[in-house]
Protein backbone atom coordinates (compact mmCIF):
# COMPACT_ATOMS: atom_id res chain seq x y z
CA UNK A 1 -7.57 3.30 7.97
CA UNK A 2 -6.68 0.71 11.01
CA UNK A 3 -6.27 -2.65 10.98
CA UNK A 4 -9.35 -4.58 12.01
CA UNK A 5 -8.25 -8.00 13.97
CA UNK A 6 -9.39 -11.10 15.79
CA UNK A 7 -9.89 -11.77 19.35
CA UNK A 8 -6.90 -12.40 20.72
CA UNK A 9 -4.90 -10.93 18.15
CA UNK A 10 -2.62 -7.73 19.54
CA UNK A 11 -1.12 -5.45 16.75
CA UNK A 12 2.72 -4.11 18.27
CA UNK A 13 3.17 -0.63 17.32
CA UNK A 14 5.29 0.14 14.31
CA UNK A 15 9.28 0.26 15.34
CA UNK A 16 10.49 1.71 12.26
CA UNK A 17 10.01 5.28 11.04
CA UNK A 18 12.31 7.72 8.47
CA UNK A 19 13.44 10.82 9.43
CA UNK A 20 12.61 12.15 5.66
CA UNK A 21 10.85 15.41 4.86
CA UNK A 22 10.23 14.24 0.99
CA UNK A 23 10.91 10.82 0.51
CA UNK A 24 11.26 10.62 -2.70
CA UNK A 25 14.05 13.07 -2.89
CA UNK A 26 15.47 11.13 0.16
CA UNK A 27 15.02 7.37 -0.42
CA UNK A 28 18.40 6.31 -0.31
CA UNK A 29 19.67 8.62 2.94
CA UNK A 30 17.30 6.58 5.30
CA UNK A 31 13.16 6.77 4.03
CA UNK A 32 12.28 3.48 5.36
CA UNK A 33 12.49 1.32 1.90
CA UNK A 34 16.25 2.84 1.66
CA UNK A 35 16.77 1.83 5.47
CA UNK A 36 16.08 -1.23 5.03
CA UNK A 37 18.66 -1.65 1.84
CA UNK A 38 15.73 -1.72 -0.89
CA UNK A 39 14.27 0.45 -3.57
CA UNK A 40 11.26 2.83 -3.36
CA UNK A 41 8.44 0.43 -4.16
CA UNK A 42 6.25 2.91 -6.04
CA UNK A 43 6.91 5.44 -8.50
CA UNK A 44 5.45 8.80 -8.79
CA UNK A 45 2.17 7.90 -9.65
CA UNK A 46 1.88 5.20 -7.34
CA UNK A 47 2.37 2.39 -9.53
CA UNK A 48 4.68 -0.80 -8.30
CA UNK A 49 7.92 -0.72 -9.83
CA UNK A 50 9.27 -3.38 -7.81
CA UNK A 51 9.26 -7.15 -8.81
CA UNK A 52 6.78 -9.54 -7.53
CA UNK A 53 7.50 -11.13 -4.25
CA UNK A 54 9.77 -8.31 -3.08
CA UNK A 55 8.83 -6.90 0.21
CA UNK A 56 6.76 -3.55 0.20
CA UNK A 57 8.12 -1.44 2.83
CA UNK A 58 5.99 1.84 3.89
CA UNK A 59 6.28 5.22 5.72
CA UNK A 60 4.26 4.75 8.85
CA UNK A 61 2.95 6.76 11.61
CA UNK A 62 6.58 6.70 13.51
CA UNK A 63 7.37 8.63 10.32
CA UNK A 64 8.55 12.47 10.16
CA UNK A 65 6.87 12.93 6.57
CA UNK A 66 3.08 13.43 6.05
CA UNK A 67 0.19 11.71 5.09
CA UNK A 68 0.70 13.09 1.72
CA UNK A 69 3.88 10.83 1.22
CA UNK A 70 4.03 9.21 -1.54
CA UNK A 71 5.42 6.28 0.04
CA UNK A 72 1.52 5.61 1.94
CA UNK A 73 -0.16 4.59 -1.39
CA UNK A 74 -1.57 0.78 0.51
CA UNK A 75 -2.91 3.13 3.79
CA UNK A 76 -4.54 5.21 1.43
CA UNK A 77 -7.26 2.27 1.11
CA UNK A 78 -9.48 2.27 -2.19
CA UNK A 79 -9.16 5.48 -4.65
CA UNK A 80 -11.37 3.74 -7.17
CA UNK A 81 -15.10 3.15 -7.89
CA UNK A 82 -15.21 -0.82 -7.34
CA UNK A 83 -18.67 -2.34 -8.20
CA UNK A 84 -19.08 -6.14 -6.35
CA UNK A 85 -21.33 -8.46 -8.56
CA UNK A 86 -22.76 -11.80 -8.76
CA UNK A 87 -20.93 -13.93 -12.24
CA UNK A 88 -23.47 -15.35 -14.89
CA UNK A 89 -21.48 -18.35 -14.86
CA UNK A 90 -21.83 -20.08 -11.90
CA UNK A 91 -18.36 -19.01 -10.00
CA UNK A 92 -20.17 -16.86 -7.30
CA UNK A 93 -19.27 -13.11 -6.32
CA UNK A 94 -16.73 -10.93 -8.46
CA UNK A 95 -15.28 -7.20 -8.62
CA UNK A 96 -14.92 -5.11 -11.30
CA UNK A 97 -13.93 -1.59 -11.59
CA UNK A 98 -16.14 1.28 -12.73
CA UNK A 99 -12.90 3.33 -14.59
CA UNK A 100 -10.09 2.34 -16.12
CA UNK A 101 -7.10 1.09 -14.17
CA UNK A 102 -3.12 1.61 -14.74
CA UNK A 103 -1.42 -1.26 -15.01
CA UNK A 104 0.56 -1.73 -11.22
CA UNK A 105 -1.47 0.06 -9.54
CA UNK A 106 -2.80 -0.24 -6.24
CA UNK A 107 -6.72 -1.31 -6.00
CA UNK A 108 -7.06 -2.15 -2.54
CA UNK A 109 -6.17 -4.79 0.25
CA UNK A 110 -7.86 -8.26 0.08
CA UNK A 111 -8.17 -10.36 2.79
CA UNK A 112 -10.40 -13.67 2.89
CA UNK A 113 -10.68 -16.91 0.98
């Protein structure tokens, strides 16, 4: 996944990175939510655990651990079958899932009006 922008717009390179192997084993001895003095955002299965309006902090590419972190679950990008339909009542375009969804859990990244 990589970040799509406007003209104009320049993306700096990420400045923070952990030096973690597993960080879920390792939040708290500097994975980059426990660097920054807050809580793994996600729990095991990739669910928010964290209260709304707290700041999501992610492993990044300046990162020791892999791809397979489980502290990546927003760069994954979708991991579910989304179907995009027009509403029989007059309100315009709409998405819906194909499968059932866990509560918390990541669908995917909206940006737009």
């Amino acid at each position: 996944n990589n970040y799509k922008v406007g003209p104009g717009i320049v993306l700096d390179e990420m400045a923070v990175g952990c030096e973690c192997k597993n960080c879920f084993e390792e939040p708290v001895n500097g994975c980059c939510p426990g660097a920054s003095l807050h809580r793994m955002a996600y729990n095991d299965k990739g669910q928010v655990r964290i209260q709304p309006g707290k700041p999501i902090y992610e492993c990044n590419t300046q990162c020791n651990c892999g791809q397979d972190c489980p502290n990546r679950v927003v760069q994954k990008g979708i991991q579910f079958d989304l179907c995009i339909f027009k509403t029989d009542n007059g309100r315009g375009w709409g998405v819906r899932t194909l499968q059932h969804i866990k509560k918390n859990t990541f669908v995917m990244e909206y940006v737009g009006e």
